[in-house]
PDB file of N, CA and C in Angstrom:
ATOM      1  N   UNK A   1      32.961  12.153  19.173  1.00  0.00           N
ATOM      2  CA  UNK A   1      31.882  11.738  18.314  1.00  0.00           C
ATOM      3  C   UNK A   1      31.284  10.444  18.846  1.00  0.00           C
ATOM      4  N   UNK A   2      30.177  10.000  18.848  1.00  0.00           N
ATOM      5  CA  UNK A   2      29.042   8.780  19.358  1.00  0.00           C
ATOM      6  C   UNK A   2      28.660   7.759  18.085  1.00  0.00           C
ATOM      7  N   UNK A   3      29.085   7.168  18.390  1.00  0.00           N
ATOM      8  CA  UNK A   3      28.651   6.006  17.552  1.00  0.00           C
ATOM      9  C   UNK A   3      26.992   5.911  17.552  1.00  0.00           C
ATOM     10  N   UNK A   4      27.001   6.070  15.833  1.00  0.00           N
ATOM     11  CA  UNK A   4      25.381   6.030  15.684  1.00  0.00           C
ATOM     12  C   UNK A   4      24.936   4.472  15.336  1.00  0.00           C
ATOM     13  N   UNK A   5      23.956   4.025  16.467  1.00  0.00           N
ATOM     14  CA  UNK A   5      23.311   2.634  16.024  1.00  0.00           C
ATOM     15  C   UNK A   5      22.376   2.993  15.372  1.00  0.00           C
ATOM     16  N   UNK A   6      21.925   2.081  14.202  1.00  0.00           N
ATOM     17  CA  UNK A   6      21.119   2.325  13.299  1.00  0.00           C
ATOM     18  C   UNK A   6      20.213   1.185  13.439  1.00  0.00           C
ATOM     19  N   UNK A   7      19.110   0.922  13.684  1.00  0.00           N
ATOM     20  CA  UNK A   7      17.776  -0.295  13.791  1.00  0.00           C
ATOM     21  C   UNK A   7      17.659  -0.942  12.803  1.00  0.00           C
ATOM     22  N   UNK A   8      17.882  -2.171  12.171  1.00  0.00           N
ATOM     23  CA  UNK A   8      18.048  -2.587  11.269  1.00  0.00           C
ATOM     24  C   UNK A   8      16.330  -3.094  10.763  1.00  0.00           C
ATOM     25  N   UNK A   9      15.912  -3.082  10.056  1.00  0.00           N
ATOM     26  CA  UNK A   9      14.521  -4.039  10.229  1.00  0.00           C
ATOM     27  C   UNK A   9      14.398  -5.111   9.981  1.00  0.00           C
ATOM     28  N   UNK A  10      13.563  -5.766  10.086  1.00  0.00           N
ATOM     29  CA  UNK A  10      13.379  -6.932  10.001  1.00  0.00           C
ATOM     30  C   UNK A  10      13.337  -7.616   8.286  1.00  0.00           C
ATOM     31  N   UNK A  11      13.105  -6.227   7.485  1.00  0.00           N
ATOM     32  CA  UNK A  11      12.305  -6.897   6.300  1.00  0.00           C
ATOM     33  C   UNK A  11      14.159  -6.794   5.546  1.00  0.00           C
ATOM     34  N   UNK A  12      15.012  -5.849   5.639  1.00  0.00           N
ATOM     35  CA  UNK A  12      15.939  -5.855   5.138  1.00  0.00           C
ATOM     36  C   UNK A  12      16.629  -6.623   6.254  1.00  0.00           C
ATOM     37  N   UNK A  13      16.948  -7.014   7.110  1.00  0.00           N
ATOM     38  CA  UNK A  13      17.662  -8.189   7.454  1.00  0.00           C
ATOM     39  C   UNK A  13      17.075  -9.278   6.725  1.00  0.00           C
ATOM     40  N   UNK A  14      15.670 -10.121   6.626  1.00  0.00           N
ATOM     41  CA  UNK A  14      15.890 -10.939   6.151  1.00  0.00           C
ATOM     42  C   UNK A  14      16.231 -10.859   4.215  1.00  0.00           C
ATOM     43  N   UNK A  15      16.057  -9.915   3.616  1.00  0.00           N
ATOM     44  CA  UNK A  15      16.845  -9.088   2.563  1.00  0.00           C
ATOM     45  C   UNK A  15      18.461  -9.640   2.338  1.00  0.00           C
ATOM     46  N   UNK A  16      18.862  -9.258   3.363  1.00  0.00           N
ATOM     47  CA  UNK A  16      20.383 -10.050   3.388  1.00  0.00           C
ATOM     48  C   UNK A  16      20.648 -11.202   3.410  1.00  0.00           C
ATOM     49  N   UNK A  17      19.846 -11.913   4.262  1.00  0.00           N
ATOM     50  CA  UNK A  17      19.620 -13.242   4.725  1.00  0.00           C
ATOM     51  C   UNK A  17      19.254 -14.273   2.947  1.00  0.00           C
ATOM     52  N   UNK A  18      18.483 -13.509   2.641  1.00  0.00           N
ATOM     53  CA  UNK A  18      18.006 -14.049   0.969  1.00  0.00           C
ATOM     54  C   UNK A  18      19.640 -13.913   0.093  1.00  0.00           C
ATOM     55  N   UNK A  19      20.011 -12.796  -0.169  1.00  0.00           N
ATOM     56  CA  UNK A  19      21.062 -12.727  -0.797  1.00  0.00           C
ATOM     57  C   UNK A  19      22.336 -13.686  -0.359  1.00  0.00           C
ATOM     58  N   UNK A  20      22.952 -13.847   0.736  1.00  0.00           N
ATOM     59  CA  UNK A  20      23.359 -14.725   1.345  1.00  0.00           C
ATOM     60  C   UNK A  20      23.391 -15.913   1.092  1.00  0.00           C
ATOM     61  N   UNK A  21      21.899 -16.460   1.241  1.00  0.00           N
ATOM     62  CA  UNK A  21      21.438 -18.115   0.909  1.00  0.00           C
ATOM     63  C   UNK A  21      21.415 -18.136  -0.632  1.00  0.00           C
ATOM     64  N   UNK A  22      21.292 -17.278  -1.714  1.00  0.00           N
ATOM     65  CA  UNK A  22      21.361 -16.951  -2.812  1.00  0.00           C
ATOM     66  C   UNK A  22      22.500 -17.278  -3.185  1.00  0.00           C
ATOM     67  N   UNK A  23      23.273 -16.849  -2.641  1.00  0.00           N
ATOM     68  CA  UNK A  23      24.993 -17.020  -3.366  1.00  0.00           C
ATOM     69  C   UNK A  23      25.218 -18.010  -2.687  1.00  0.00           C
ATOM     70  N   UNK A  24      24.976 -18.917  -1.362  1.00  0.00           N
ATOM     71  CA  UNK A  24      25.309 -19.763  -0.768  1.00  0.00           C
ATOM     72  C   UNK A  24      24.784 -21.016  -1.711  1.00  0.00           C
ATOM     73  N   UNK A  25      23.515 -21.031  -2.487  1.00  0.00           N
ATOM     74  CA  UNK A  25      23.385 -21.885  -3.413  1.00  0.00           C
ATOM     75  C   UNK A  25      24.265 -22.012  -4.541  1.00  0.00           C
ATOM     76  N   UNK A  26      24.242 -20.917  -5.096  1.00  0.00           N
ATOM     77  CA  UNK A  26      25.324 -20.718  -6.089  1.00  0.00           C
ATOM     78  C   UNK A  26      26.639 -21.309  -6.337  1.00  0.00           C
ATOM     79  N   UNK A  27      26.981 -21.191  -4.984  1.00  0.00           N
ATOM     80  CA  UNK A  27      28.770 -21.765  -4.531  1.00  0.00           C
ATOM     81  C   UNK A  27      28.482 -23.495  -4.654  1.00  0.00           C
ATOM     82  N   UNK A  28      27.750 -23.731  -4.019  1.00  0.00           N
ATOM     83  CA  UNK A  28      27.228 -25.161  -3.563  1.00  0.00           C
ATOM     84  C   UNK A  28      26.942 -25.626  -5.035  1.00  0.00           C
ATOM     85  N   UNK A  29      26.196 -25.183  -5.284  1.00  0.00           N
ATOM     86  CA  UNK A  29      25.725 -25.585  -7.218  1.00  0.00           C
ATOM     87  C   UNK A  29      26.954 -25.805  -8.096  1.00  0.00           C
ATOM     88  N   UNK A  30      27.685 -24.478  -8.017  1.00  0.00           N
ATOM     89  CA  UNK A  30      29.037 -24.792  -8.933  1.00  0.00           C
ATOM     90  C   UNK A  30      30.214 -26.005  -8.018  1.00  0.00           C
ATOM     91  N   UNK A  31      30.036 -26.459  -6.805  1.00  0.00           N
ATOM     92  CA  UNK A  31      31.101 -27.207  -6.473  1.00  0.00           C
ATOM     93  C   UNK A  31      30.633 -28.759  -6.443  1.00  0.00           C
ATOM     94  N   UNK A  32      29.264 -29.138  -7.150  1.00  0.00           N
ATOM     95  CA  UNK A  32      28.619 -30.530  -7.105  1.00  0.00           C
ATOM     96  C   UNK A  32      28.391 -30.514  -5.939  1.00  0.00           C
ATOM     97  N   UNK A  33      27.702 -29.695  -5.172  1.00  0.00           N
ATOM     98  CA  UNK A  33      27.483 -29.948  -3.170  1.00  0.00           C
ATOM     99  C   UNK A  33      25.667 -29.998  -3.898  1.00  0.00           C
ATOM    100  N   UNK A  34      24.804 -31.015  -4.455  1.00  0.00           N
ATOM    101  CA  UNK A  34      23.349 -30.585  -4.806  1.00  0.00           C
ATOM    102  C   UNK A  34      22.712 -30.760  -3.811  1.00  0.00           C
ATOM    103  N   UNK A  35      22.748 -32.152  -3.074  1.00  0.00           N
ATOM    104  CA  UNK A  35      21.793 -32.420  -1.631  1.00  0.00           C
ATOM    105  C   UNK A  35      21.925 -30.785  -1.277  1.00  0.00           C
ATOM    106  N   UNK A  36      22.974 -30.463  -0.462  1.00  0.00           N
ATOM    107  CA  UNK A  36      23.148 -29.340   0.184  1.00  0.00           C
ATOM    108  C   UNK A  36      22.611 -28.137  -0.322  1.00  0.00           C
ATOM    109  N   UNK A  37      22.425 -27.781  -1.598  1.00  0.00           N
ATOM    110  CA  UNK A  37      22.034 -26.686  -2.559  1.00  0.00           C
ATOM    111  C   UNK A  37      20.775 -26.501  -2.326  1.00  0.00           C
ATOM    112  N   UNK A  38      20.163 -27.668  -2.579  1.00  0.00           N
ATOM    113  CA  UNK A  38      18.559 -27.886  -2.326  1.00  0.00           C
ATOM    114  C   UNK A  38      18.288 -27.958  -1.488  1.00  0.00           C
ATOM    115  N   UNK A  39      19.052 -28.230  -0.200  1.00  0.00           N
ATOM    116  CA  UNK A  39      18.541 -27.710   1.203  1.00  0.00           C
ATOM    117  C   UNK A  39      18.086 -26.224   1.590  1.00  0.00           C
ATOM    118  N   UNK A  40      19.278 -25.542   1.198  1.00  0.00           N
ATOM    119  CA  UNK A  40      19.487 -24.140   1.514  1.00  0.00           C
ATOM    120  C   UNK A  40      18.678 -23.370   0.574  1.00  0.00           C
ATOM    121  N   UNK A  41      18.343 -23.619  -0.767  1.00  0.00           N
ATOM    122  CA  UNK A  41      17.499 -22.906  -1.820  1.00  0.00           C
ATOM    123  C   UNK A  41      16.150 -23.253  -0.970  1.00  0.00           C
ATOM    124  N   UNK A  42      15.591 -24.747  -0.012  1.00  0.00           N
ATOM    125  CA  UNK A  42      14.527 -24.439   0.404  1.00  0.00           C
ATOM    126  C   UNK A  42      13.934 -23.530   1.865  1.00  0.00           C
ATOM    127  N   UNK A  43      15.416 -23.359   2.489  1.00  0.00           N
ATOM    128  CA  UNK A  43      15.344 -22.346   3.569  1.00  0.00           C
ATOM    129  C   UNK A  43      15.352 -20.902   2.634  1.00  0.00           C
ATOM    130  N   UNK A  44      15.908 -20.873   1.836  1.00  0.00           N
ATOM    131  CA  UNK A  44      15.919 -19.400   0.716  1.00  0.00           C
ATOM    132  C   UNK A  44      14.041 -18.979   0.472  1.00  0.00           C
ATOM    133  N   UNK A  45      13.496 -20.247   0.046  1.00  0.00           N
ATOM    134  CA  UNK A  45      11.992 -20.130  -0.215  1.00  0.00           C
ATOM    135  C   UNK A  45      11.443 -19.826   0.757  1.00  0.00           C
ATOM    136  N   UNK A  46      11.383 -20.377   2.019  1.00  0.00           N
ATOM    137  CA  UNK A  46      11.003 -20.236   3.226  1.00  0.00           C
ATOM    138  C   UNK A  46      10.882 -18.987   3.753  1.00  0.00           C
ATOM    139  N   UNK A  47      12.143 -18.130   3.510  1.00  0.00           N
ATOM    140  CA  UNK A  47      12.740 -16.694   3.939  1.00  0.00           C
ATOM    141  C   UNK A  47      11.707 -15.705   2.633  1.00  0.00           C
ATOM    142  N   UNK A  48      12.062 -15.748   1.602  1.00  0.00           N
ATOM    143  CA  UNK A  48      11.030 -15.710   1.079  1.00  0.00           C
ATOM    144  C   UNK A  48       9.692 -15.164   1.025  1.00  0.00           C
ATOM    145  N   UNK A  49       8.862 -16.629   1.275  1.00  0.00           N
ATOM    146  CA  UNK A  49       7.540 -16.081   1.861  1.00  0.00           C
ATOM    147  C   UNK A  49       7.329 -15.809   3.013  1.00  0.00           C
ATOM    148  N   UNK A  50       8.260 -15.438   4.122  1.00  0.00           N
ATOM    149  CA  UNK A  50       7.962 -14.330   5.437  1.00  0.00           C
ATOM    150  C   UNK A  50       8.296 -13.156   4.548  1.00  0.00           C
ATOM    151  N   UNK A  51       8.955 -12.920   4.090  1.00  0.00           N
ATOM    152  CA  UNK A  51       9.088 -11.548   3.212  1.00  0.00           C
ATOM    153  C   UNK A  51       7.679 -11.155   3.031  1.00  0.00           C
ATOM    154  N   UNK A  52       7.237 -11.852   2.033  1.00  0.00           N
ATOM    155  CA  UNK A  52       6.132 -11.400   1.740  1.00  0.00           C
ATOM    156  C   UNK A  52       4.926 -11.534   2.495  1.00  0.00           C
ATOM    157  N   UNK A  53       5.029 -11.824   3.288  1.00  0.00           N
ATOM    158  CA  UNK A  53       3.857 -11.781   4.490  1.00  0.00           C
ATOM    159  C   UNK A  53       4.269 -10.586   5.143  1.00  0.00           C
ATOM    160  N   UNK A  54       5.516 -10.415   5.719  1.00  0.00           N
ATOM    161  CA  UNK A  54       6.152  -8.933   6.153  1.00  0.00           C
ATOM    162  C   UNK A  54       5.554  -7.774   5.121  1.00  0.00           C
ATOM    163  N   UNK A  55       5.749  -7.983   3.758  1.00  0.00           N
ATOM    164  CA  UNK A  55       4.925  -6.731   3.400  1.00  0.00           C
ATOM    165  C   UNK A  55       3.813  -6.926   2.912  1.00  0.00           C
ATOM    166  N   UNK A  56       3.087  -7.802   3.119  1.00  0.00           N
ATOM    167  CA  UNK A  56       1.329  -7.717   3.118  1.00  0.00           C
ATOM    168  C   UNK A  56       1.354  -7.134   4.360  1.00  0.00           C
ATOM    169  N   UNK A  57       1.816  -7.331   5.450  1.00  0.00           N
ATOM    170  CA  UNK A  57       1.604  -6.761   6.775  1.00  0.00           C
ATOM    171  C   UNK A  57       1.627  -5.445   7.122  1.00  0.00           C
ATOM    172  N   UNK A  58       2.886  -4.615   6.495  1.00  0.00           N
ATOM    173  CA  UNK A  58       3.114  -3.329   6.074  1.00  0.00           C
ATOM    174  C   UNK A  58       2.234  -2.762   5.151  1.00  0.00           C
ATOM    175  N   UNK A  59       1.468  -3.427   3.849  1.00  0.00           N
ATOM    176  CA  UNK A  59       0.686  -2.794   3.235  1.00  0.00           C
ATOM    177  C   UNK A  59      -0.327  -2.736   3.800  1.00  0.00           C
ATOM    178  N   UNK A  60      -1.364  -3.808   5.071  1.00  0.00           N
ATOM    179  CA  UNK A  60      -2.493  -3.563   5.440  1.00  0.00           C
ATOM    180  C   UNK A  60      -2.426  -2.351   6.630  1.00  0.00           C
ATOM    181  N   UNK A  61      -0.863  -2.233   6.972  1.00  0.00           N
ATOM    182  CA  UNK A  61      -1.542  -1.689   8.437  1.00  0.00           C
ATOM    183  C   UNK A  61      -0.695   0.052   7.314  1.00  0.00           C
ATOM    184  N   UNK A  62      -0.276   0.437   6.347  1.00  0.00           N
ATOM    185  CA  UNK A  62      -0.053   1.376   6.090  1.00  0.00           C
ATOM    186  C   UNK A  62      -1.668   2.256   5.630  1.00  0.00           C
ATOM    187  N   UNK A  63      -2.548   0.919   4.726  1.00  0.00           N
ATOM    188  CA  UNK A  63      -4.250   1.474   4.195  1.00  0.00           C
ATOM    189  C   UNK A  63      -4.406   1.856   5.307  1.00  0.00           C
ATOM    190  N   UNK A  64      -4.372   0.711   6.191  1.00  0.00           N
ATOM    191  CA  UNK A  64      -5.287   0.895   7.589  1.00  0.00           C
ATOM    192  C   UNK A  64      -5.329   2.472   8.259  1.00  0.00           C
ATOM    193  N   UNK A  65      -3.793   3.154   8.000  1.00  0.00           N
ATOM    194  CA  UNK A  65      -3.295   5.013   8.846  1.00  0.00           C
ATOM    195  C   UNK A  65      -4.279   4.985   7.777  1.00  0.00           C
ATOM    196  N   UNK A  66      -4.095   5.062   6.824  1.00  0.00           N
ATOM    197  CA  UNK A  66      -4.428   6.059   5.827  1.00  0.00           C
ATOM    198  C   UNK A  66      -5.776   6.391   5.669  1.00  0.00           C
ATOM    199  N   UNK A  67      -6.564   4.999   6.067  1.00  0.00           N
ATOM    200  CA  UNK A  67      -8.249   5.133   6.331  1.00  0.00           C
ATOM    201  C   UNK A  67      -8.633   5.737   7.454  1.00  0.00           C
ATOM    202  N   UNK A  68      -8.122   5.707   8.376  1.00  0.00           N
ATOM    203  CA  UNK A  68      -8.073   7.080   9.626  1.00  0.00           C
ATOM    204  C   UNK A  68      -7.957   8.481   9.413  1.00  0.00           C
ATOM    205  N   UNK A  69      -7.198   8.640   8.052  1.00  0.00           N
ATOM    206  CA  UNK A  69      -6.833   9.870   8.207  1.00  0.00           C
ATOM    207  C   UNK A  69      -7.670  10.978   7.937  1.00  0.00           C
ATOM    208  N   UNK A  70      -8.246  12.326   7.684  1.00  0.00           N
ATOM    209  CA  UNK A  70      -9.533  13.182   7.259  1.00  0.00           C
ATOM    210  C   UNK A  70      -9.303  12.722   5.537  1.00  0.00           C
ATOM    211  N   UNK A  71      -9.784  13.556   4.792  1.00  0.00           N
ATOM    212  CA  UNK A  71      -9.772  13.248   3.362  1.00  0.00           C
ATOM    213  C   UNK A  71      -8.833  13.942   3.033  1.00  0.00           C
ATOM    214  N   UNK A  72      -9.122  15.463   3.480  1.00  0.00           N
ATOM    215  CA  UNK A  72      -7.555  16.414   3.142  1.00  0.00           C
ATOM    216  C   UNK A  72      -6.613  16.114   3.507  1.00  0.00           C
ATOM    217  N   UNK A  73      -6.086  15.760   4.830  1.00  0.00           N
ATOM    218  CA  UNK A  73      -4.883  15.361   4.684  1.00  0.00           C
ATOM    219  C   UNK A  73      -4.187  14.356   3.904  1.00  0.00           C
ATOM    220  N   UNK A  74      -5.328  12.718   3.384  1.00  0.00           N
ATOM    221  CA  UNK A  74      -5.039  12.140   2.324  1.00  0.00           C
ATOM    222  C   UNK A  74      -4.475  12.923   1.352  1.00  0.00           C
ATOM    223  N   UNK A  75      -5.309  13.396   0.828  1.00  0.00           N
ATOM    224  CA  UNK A  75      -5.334  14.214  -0.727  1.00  0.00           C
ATOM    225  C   UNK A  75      -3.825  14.909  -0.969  1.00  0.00           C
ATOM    226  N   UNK A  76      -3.136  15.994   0.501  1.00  0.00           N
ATOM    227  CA  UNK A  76      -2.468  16.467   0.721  1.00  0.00           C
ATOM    228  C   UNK A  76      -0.928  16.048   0.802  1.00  0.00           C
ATOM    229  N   UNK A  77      -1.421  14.543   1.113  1.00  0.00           N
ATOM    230  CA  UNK A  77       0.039  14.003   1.597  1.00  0.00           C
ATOM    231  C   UNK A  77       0.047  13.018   0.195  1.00  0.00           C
ATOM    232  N   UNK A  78      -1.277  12.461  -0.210  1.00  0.00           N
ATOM    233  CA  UNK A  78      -0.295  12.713  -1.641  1.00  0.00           C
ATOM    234  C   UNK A  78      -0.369  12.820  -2.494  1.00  0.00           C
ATOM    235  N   UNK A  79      -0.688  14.148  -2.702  1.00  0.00           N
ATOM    236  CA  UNK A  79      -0.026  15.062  -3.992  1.00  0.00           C
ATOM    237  C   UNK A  79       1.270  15.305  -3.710  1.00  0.00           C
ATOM    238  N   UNK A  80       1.661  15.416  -2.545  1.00  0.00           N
ATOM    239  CA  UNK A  80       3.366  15.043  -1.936  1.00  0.00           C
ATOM    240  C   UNK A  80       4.135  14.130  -2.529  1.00  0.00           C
ATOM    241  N   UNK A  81       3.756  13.308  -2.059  1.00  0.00           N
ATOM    242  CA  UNK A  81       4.303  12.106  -2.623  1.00  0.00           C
ATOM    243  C   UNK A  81       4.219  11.834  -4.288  1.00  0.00           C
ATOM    244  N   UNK A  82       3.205  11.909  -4.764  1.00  0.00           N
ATOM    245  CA  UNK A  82       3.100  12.172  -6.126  1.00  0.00           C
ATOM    246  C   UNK A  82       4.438  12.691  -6.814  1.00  0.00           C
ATOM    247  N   UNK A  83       4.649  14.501  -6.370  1.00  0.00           N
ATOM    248  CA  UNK A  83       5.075  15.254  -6.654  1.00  0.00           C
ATOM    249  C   UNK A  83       6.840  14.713  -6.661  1.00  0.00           C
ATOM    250  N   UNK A  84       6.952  14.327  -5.139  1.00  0.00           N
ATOM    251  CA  UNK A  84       7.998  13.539  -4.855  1.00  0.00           C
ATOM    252  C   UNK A  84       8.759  11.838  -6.013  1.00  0.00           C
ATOM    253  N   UNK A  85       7.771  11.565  -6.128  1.00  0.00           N
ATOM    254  CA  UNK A  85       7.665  10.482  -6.978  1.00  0.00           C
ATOM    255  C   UNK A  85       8.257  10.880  -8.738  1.00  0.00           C
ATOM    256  N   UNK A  86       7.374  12.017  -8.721  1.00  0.00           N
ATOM    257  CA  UNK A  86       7.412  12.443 -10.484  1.00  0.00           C
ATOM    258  C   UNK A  86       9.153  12.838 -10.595  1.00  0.00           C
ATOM    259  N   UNK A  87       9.403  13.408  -9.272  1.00  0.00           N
ATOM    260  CA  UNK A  87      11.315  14.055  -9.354  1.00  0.00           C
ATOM    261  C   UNK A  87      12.077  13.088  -9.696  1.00  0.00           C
ATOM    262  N   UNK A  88      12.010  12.018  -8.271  1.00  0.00           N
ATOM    263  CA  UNK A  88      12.453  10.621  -8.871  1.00  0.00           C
ATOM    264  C   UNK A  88      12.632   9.705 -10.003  1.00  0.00           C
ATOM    265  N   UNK A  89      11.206   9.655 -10.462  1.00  0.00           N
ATOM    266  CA  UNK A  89      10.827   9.263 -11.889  1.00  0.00           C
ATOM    267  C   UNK A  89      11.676   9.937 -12.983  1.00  0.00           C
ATOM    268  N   UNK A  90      11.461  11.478 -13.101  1.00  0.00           N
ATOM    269  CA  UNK A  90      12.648  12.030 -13.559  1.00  0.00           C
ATOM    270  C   UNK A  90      14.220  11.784 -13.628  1.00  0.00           C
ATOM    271  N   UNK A  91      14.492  11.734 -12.648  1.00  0.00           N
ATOM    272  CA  UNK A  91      16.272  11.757 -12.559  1.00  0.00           C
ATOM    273  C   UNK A  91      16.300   9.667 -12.821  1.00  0.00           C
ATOM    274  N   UNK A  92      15.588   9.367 -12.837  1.00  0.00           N
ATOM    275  CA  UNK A  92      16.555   7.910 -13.410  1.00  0.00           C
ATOM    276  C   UNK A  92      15.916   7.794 -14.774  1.00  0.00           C
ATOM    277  N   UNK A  93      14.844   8.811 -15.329  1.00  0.00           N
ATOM    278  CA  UNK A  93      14.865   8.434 -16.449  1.00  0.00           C
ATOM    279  C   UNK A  93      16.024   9.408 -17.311  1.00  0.00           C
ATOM    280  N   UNK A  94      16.605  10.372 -16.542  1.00  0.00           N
ATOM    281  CA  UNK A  94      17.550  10.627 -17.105  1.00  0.00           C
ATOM    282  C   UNK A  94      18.719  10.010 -16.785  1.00  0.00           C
ATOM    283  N   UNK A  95      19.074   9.547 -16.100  1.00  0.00           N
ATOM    284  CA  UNK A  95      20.034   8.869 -15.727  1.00  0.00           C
ATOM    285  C   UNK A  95      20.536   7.385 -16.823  1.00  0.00           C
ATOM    286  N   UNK A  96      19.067   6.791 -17.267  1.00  0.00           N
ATOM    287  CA  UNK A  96      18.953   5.723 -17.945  1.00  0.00           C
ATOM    288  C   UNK A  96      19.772   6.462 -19.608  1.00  0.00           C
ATOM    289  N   UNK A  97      19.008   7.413 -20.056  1.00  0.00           N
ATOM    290  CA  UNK A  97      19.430   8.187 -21.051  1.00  0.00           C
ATOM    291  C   UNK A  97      20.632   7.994 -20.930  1.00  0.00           C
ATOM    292  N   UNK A  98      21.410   8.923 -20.324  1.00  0.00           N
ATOM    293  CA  UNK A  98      22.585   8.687 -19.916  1.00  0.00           C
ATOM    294  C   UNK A  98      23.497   7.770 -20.549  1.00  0.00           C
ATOM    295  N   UNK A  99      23.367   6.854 -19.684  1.00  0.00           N
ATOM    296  CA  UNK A  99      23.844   5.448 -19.380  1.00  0.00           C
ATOM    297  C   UNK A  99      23.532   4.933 -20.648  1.00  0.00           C
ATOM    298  N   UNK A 100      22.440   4.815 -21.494  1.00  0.00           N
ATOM    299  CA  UNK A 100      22.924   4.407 -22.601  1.00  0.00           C
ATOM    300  C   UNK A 100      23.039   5.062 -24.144  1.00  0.00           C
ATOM    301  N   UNK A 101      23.172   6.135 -23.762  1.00  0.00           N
ATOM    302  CA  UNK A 101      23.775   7.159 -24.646  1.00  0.00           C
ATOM    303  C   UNK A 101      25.710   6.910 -24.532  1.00  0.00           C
ATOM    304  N   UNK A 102      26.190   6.428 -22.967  1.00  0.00           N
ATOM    305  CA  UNK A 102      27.480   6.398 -22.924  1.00  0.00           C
ATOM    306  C   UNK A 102      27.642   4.964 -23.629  1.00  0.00           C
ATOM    307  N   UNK A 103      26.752   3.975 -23.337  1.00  0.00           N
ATOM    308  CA  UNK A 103      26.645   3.058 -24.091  1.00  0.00           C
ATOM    309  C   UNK A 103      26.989   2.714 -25.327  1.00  0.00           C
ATOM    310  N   UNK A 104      26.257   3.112 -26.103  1.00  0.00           N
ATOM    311  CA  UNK A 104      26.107   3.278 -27.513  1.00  0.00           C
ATOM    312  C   UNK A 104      27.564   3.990 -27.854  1.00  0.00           C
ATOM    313  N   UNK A 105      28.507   5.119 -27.224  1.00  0.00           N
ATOM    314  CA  UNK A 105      29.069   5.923 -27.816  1.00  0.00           C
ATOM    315  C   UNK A 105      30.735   4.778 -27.314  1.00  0.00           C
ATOM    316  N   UNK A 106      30.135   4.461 -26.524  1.00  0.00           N
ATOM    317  CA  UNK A 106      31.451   2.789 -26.441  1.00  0.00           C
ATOM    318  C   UNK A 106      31.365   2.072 -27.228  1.00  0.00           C
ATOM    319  N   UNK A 107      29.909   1.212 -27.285  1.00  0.00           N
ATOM    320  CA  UNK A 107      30.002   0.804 -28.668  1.00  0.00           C
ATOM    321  C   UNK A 107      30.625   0.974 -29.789  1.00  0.00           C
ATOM    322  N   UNK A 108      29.898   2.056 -30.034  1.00  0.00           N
ATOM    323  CA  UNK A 108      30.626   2.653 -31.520  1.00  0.00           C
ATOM    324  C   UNK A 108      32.270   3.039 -31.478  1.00  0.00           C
ATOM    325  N   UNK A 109      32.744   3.462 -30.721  1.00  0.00           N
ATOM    326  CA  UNK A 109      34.099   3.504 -30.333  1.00  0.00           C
ATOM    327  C   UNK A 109      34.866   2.236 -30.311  1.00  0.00           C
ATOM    328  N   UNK A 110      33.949   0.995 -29.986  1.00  0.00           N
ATOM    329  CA  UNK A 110      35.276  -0.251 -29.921  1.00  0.00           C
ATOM    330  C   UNK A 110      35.339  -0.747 -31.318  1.00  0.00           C
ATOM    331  N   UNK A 111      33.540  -0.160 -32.501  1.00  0.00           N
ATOM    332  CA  UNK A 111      32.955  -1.065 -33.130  1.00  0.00           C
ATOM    333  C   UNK A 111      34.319  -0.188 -34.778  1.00  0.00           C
ATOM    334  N   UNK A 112      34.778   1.339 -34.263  1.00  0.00           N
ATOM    335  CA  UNK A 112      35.432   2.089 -35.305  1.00  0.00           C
ATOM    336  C   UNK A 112      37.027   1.268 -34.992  1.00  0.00           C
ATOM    337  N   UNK A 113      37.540   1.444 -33.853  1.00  0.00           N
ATOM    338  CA  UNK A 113      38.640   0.907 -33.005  1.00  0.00           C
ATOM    339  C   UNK A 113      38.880  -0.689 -33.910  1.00  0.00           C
ATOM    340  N   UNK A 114      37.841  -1.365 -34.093  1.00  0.00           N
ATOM    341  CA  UNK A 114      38.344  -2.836 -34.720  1.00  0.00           C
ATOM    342  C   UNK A 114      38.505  -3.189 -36.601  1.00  0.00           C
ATOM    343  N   UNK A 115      37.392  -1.669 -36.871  1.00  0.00           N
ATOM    344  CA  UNK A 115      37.203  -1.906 -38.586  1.00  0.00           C
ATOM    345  C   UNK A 115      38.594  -0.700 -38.651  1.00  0.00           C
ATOM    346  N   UNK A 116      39.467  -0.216 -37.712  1.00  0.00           N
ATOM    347  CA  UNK A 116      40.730   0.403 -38.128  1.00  0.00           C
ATOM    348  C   UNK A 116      41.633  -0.602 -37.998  1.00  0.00           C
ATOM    349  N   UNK A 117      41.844  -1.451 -37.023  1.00  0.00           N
ATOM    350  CA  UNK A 117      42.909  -2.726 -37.344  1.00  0.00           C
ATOM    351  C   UNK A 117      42.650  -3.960 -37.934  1.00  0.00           C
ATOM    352  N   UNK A 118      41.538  -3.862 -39.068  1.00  0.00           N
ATOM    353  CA  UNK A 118      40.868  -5.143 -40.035  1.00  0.00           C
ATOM    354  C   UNK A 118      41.790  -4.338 -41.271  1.00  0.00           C
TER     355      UNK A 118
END
């Protein structure tokens, strides 16, 4: 078997890089390290707004295919995506259901569980 390298990008490396300096403040904050906190929260900001220049960059040059493309194939690719989208949309709004339907039924289970040993 071959070891699969996987290309990391740029926008989720610096993704990590945020989370990282995120908790790296955090630690620093809870141990009285503040000079230091406020250093690193302003490299955190920094990281940041390349993020978001990274995806203004991705959003202009994604219009940009898309204004090339004929009209039908627009139209085509997405009602795709649309379609794709609505499935998605689906399964976590059931999923949410779910989740707090199990919710609620814990609730009520710890809330019967305590008015039996009162």
């Amino acid at each position: 078997m071959g070891v699969v390298v996987r290309k990391i990008s740029r926008f989720r490396l610096l993704a990590v890089g945020c989370v990282a300096l995120g908790a790296a403040v955090a630690v620093l904050a809870i141990f009285g390290e503040l000079r230091v906190a406020v250093a690193v929260l302003g490299v955190l900001v920094a990281i940041v707004a390349v993020m978001l220049v990274e995806v203004q960059r991705r959003t202009i040059s994604t219009i940009r295919r898309a204004a090339k493309r004929p009209p039908a194939q627009i139209v085509s690719s997405t009602s795709a995506e649309l379609a794709e989208l609505s499935v998605q949309v689906d399964v976590m709004q059931r999923r949410l259901v779910a989740a707090i339907d199990a919710a609620r039924l814990e609730a009520a289970d710890r809330h019967a569980a305590s008015r039996a040993y009162s």
